[in-house]
C-alpha atoms as a PDB file:
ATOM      1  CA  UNK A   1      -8.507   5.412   4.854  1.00  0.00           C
ATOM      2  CA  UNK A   2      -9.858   6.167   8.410  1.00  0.00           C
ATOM      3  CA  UNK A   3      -8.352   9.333   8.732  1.00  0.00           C
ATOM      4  CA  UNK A   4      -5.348   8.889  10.862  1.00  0.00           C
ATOM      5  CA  UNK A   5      -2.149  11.079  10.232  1.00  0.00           C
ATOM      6  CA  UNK A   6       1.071   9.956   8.630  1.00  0.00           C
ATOM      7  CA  UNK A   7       4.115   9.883  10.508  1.00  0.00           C
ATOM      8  CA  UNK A   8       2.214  11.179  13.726  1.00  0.00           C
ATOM      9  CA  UNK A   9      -0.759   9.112  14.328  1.00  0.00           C
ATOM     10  CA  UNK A  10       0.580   6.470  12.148  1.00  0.00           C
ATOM     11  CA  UNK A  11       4.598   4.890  12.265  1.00  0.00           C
ATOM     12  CA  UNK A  12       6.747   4.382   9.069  1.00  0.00           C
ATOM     13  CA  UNK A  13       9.944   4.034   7.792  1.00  0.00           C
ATOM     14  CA  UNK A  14       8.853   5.046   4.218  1.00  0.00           C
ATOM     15  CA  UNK A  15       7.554   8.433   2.318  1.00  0.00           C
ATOM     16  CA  UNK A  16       4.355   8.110   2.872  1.00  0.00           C
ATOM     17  CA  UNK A  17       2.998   9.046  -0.947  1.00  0.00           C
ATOM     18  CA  UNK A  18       2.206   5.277  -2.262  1.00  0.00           C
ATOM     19  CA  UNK A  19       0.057   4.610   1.007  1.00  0.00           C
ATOM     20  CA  UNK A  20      -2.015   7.747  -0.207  1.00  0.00           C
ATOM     21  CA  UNK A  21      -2.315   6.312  -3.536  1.00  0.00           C
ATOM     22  CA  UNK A  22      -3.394   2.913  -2.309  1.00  0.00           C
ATOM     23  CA  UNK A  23      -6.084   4.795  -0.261  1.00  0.00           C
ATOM     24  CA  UNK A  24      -7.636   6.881  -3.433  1.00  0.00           C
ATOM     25  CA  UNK A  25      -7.327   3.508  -5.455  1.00  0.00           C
ATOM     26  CA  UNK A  26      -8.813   1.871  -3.586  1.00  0.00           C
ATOM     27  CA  UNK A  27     -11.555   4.406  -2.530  1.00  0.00           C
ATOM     28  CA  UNK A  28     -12.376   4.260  -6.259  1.00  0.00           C
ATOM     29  CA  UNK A  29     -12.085   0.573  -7.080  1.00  0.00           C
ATOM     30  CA  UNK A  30     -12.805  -0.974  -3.810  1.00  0.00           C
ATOM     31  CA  UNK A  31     -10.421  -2.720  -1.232  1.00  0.00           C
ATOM     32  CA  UNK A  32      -8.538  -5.592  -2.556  1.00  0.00           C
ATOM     33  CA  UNK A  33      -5.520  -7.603  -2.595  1.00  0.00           C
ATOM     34  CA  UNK A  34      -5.863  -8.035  -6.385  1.00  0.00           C
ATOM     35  CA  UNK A  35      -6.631  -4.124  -6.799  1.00  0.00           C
ATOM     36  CA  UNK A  36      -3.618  -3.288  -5.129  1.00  0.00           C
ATOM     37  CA  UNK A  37      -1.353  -5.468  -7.493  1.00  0.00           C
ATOM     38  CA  UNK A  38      -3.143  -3.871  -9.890  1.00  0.00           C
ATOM     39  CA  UNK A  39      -2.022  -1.228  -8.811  1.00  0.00           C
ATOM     40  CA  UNK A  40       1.797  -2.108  -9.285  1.00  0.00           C
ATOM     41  CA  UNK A  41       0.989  -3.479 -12.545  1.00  0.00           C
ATOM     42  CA  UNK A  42       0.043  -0.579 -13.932  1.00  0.00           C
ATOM     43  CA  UNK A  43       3.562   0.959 -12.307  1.00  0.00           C
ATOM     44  CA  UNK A  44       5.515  -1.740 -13.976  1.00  0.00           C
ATOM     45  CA  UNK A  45       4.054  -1.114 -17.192  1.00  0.00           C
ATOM     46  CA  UNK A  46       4.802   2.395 -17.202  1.00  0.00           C
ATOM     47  CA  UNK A  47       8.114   1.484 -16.347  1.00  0.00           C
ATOM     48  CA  UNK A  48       8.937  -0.886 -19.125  1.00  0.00           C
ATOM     49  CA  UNK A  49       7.272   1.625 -21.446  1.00  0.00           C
ATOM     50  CA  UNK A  50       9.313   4.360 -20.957  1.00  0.00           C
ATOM     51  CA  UNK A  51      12.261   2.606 -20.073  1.00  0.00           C
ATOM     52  CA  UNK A  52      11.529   1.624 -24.204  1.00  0.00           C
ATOM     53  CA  UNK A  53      10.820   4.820 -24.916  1.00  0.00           C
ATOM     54  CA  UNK A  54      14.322   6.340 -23.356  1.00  0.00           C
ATOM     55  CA  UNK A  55      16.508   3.829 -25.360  1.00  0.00           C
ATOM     56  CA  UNK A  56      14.716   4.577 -28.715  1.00  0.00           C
ATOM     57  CA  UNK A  57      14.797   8.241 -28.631  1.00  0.00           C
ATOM     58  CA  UNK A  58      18.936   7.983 -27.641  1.00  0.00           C
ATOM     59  CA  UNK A  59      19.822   4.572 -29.333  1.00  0.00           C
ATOM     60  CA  UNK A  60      16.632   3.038 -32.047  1.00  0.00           C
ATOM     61  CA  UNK A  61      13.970   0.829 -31.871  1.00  0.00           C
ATOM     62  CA  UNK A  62      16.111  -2.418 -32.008  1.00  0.00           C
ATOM     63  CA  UNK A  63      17.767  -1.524 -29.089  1.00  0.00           C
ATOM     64  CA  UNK A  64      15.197  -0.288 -27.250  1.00  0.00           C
ATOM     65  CA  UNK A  65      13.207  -3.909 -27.302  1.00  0.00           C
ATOM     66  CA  UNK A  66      16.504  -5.481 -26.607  1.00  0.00           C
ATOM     67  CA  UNK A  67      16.485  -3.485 -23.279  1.00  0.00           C
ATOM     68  CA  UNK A  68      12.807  -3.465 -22.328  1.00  0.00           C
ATOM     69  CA  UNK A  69      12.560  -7.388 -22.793  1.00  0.00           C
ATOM     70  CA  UNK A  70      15.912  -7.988 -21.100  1.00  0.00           C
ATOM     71  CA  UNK A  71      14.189  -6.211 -18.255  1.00  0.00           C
ATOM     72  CA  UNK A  72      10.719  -7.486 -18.339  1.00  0.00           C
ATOM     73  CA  UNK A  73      11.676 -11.089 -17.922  1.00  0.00           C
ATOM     74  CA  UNK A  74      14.355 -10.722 -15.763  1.00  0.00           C
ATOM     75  CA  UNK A  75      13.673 -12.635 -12.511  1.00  0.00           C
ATOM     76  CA  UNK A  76      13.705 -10.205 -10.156  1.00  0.00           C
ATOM     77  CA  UNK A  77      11.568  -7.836 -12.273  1.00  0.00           C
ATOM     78  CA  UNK A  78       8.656 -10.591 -12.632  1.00  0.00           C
ATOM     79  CA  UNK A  79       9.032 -11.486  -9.486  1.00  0.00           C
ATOM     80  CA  UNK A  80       8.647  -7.630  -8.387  1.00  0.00           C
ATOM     81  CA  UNK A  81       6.086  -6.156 -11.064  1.00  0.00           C
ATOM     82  CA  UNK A  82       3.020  -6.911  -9.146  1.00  0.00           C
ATOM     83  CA  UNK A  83       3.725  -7.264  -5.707  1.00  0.00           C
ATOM     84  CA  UNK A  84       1.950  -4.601  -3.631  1.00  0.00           C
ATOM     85  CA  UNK A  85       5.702  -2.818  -2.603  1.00  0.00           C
ATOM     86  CA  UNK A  86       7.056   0.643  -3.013  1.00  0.00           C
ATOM     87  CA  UNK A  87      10.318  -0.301  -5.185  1.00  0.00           C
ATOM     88  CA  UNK A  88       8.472  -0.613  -8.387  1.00  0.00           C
ATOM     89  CA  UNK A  89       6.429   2.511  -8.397  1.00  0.00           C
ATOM     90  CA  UNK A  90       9.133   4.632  -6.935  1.00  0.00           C
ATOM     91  CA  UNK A  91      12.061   3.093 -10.040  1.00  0.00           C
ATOM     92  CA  UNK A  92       8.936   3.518 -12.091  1.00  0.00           C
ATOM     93  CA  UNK A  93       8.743   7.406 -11.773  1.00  0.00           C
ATOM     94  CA  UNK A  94      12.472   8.054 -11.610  1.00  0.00           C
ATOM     95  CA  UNK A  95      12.466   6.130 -15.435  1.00  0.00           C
ATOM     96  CA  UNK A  96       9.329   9.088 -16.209  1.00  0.00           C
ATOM     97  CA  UNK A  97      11.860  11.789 -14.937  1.00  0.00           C
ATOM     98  CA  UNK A  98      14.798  10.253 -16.972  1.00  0.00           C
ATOM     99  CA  UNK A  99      12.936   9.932 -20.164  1.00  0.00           C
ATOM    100  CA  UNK A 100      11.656  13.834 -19.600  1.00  0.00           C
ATOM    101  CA  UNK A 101      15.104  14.421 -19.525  1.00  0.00           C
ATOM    102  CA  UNK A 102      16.258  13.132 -22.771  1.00  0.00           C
ATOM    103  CA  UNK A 103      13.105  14.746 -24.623  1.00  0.00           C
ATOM    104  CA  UNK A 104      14.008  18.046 -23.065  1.00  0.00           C
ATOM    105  CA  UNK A 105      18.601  17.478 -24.458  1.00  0.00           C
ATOM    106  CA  UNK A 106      16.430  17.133 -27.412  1.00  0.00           C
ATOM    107  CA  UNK A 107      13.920  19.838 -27.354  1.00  0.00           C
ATOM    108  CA  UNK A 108      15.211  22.603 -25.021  1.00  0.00           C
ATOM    109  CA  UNK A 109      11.914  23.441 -23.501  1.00  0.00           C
ATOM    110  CA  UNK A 110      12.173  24.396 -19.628  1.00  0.00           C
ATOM    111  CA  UNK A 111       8.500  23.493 -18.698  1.00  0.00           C
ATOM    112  CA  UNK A 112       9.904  19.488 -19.387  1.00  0.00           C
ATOM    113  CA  UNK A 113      12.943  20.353 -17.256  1.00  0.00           C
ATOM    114  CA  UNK A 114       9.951  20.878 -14.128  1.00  0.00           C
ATOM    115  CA  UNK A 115       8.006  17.520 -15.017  1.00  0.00           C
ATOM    116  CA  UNK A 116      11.819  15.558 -14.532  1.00  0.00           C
ATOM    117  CA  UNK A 117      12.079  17.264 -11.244  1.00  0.00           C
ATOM    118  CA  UNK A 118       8.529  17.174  -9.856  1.00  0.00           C
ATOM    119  CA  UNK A 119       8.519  13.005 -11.200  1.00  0.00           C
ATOM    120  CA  UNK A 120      11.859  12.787  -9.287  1.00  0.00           C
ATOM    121  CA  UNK A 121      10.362  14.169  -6.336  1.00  0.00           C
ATOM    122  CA  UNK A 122       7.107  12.224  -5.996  1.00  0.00           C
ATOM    123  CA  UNK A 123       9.505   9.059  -6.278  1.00  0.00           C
ATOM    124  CA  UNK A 124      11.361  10.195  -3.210  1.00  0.00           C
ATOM    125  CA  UNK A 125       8.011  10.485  -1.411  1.00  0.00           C
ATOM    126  CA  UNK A 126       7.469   6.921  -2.083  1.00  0.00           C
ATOM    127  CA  UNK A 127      11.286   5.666  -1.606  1.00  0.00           C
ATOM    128  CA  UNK A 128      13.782   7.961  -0.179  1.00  0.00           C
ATOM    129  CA  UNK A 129      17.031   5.501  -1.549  1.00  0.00           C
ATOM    130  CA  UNK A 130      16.757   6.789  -4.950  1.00  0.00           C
ATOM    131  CA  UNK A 131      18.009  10.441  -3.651  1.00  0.00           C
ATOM    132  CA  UNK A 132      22.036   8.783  -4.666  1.00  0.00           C
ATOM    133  CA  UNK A 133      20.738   9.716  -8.862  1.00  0.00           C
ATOM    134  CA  UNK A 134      20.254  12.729  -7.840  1.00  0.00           C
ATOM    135  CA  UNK A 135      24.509  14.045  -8.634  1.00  0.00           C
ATOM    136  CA  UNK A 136      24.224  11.717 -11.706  1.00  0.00           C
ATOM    137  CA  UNK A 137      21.152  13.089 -13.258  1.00  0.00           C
ATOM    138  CA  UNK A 138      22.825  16.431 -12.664  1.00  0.00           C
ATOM    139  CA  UNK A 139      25.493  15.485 -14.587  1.00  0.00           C
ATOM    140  CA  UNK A 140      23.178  14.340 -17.300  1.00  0.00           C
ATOM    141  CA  UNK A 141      21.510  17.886 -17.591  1.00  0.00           C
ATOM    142  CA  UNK A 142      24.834  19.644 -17.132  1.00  0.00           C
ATOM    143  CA  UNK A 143      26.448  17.396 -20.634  1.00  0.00           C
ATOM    144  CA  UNK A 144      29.897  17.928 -19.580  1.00  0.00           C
ATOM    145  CA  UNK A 145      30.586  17.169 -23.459  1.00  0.00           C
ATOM    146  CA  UNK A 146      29.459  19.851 -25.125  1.00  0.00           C
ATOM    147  CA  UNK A 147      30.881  22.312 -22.904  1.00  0.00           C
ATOM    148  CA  UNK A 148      33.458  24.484 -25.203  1.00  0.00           C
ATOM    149  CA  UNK A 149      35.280  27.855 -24.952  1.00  0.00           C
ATOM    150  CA  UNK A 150      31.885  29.498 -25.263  1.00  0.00           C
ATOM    151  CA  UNK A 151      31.225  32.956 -23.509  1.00  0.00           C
ATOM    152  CA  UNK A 152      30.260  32.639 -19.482  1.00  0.00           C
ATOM    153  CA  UNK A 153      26.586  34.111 -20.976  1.00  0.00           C
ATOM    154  CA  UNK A 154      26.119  31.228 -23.139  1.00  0.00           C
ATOM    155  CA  UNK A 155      27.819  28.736 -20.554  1.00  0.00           C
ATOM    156  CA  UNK A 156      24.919  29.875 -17.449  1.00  0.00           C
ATOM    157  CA  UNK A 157      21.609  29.567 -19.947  1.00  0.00           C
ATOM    158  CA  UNK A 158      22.925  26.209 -21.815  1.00  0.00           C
ATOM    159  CA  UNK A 159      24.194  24.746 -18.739  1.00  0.00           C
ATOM    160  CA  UNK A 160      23.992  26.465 -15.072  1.00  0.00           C
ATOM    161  CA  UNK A 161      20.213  27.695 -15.249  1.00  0.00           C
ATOM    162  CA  UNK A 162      18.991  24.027 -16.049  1.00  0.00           C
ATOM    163  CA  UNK A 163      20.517  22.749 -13.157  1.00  0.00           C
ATOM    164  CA  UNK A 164      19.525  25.235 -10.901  1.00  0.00           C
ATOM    165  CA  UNK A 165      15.361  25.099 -12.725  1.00  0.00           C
ATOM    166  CA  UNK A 166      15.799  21.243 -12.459  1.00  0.00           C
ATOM    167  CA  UNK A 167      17.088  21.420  -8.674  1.00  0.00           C
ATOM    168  CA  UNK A 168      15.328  23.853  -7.529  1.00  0.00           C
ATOM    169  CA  UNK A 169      11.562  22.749  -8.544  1.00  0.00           C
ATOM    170  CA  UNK A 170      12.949  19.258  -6.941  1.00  0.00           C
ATOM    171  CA  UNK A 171      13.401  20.748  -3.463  1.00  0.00           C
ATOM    172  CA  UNK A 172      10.093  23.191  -3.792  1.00  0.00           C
ATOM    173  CA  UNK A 173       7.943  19.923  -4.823  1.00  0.00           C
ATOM    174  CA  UNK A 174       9.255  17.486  -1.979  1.00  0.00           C
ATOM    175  CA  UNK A 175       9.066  19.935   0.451  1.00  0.00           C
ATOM    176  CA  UNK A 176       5.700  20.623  -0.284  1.00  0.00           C
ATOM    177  CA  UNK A 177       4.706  16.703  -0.114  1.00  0.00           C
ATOM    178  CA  UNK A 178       6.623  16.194   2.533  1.00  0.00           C
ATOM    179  CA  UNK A 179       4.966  18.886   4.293  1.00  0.00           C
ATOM    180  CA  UNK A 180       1.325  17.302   3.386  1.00  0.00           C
ATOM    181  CA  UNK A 181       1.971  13.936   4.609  1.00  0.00           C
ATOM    182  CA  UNK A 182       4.678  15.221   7.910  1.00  0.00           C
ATOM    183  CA  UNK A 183       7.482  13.450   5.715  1.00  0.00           C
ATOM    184  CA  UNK A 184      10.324  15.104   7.781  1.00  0.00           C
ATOM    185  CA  UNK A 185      10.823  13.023  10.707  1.00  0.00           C
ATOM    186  CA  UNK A 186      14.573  12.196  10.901  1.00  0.00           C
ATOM    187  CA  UNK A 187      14.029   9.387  13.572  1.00  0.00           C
ATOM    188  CA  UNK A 188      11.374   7.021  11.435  1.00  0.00           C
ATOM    189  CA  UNK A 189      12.343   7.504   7.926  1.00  0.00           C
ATOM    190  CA  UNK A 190      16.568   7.550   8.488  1.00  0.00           C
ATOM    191  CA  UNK A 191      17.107   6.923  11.942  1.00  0.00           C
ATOM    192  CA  UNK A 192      15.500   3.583  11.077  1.00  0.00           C
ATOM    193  CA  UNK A 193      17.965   2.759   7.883  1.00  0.00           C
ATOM    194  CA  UNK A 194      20.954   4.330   8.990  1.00  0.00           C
ATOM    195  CA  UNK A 195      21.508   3.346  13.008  1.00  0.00           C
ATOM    196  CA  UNK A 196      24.137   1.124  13.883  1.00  0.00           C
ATOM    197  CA  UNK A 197      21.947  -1.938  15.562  1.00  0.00           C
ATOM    198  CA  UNK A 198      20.734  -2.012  11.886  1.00  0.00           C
ATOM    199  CA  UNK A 199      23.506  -3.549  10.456  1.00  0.00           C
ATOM    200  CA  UNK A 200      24.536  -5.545  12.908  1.00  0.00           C
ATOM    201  CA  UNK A 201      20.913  -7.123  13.092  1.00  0.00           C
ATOM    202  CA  UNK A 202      21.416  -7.996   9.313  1.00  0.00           C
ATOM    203  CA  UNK A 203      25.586  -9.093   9.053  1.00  0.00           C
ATOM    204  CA  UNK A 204      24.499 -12.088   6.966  1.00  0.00           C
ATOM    205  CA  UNK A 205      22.059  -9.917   4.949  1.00  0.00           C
ATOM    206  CA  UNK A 206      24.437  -8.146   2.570  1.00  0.00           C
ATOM    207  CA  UNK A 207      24.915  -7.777  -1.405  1.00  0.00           C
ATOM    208  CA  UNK A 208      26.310 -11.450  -1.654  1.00  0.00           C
ATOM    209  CA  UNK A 209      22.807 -13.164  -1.873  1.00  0.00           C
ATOM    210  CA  UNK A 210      21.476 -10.340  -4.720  1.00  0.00           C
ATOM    211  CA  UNK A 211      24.682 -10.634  -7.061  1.00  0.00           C
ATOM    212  CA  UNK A 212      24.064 -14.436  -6.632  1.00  0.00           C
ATOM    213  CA  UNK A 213      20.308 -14.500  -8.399  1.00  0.00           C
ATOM    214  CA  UNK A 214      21.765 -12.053 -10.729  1.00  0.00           C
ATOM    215  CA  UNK A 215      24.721 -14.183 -12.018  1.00  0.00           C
ATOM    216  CA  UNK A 216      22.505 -17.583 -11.422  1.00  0.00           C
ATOM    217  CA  UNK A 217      19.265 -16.659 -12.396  1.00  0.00           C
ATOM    218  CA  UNK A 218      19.939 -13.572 -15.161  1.00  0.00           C
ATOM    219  CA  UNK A 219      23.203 -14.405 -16.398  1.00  0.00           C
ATOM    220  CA  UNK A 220      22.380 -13.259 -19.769  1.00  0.00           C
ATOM    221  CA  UNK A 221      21.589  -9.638 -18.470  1.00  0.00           C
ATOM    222  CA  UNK A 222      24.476  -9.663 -16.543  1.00  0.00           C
ATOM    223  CA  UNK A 223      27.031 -10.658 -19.486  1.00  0.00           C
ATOM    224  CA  UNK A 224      25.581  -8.144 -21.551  1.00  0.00           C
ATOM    225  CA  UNK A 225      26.113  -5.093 -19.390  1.00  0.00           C
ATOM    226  CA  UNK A 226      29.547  -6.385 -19.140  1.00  0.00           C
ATOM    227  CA  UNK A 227      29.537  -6.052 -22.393  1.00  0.00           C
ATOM    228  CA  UNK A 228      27.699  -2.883 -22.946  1.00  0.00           C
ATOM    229  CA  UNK A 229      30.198  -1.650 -20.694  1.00  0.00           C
ATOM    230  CA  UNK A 230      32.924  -2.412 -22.168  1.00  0.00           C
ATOM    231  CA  UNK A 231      31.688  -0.736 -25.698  1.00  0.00           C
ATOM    232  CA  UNK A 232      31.193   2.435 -23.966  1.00  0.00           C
ATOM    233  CA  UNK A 233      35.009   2.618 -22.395  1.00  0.00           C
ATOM    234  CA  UNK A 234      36.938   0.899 -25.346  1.00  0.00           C
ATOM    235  CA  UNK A 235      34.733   2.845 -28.070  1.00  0.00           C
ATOM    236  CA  UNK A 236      34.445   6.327 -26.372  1.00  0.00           C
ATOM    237  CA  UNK A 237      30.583   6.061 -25.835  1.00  0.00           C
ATOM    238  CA  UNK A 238      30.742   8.329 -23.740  1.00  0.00           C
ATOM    239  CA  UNK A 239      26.685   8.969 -23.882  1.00  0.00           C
ATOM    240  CA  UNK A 240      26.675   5.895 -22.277  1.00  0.00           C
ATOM    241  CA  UNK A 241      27.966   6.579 -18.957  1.00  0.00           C
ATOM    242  CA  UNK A 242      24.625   7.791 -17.576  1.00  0.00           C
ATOM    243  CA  UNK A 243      23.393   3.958 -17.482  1.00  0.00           C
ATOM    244  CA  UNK A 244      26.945   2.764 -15.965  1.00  0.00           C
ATOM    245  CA  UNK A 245      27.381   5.692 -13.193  1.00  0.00           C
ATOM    246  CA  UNK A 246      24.196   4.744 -12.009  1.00  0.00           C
ATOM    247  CA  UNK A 247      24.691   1.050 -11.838  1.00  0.00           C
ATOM    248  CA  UNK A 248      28.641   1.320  -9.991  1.00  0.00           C
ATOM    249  CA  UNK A 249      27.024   3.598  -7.759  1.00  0.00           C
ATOM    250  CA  UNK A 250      24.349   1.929  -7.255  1.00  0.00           C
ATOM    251  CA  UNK A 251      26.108  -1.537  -6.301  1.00  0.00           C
ATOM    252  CA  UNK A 252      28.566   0.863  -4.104  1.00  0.00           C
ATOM    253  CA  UNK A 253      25.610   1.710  -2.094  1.00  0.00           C
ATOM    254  CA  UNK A 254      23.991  -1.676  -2.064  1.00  0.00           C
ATOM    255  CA  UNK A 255      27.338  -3.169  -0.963  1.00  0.00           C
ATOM    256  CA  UNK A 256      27.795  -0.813   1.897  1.00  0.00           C
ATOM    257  CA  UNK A 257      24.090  -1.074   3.007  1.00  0.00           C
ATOM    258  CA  UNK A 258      22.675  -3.666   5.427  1.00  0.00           C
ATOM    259  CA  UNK A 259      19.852  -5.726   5.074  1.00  0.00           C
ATOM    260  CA  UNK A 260      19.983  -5.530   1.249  1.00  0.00           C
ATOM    261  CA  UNK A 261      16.696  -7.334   0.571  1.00  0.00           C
ATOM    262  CA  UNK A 262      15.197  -8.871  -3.388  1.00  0.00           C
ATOM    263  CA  UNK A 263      13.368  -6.221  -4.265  1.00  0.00           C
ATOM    264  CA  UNK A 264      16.881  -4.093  -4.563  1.00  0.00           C
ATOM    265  CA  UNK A 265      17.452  -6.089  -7.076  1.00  0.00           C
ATOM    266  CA  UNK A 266      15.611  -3.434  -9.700  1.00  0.00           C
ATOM    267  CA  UNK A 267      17.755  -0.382  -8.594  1.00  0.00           C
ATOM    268  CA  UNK A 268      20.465  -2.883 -10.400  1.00  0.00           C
ATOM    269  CA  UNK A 269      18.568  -4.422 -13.233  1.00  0.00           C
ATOM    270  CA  UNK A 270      17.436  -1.429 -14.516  1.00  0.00           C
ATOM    271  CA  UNK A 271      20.952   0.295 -15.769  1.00  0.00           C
ATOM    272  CA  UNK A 272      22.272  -3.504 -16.190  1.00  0.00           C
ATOM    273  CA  UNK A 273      19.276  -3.370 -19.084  1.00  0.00           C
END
């Protein structure tokens, strides 16, 4: 709020884009531990809401609270919802993009194809990890399914030019935030994740303590996505792989990473619900 630059005048290993938010916030509301939460709160509940929404459009209402409560009081979720952090808000805007997504398999219209993509890339300014949905959600617009013997014509507008609309506003937006706030700076915001002395600062710090609270602590979330996966292989669900992609490859990467720290316990939760 005092005018310094991001990324030059001022370090990070983050986007810089929920700082900036936390700045107008609180220019408007005052300066505030409890504003700041507030903050996150509202985050979280825009979260849970479409996260709601997503499952009733594709699956029905019952479902849909079944998977918004299993998420709202899962430990790591309460624990996480208004803590001033940038895991909720960034999870919070990729669930926005997603639920864009599934209004426009519905719909058709392009312009909702942009909102996904410029959602998706505001949550990278907040949280770069997210950027591993990216060849998932991809595969979502692309709906290997209903590809047929249909002319190549037909095959680029149903299927190539809304990957290419979706990827391509992506890129444009987070180039042009990342731009704004000097958000290209290999050395602070990868350099910092990705060196070598990283993971051998954090050995003990790996996926073992975060499967732990999720088998301990939410052990009836956990034995339904079992479950839930198991419908989707043994009855064909194949609609439902979106949800289980993103979860295997989302424990791939937290298994490989080092630290792995509580509040990654949402990039989990969320498909688990």
């Amino acid at each position: 709020m005092q005018g310094y630059s991001p990324h030059i005048e001022i370090w990070s290993d983050h986007p810089f884009l929920f700082t900036a938010m936390l700045s107008f916030w609180f220019s408007i509301v005052g300066k505030s531990v409890f504003f700041a939460r507030l903050l996150t709160v509202i985050f979280s509940a825009l979260l849970i809401w479409f996260f709601f929404e997503t499952i009733r459009i594709s699956l029905g209402i019952f479902s849909a609270l079944i998977g918004a409560i299993s998420l709202a009081a899962s430990s790591g979720f309460i624990r996480f919802s208004s803590t001033v952090m940038i895991g909720i808000p960034a999870l919070s805007l990729i669930v926005i993009s997603i639920y864009f997504l599934f209004i426009y398999k519905k719909s058709k219209q392009k312009y909702l194809l942009i909102i996904s993509a410029a959602l998706f890339a505001l949550s990278l300014q907040i949280k770069f990890l997210t950027v591993f949905l990216i060849p998932i959600i991809l595969l979502l617009i692309f709906d290997v399914n209903k590809i047929n013997l249909e002319s190549i014509h037909k095959l680029k507008s149903r299927f190539i030019y809304p990957l290419l609309l979706w990827i391509i506003s992506l890129v444009v937006i987070f180039l042009i935030f990342s731009l704004l706030f000097n958000a290209l700076s290999y050395e602070q915001l990868f350099g910092t994740h990705v060196g070598g002395e990283i993971k051998t600062a954090f050995v003990k710090d790996g996926f073992e303590k975060l499967s732990k609270v999720i088998i301990n602590k939410d052990y009836d979330l956990f034995s339904l996505a079992i479950f839930g996966i198991l419908v989707v292989f043994v009855r064909h669900r194949w609609e439902g792989l979106f949800p289980v992609a993103w979860l295997g490859t989302g424990t791939l990467l937290l298994l490989n990473h080092r630290p792995v720290w509580p509040h990654h316990y949402c990039l989990i939760a969320i498909p688990m619900a």
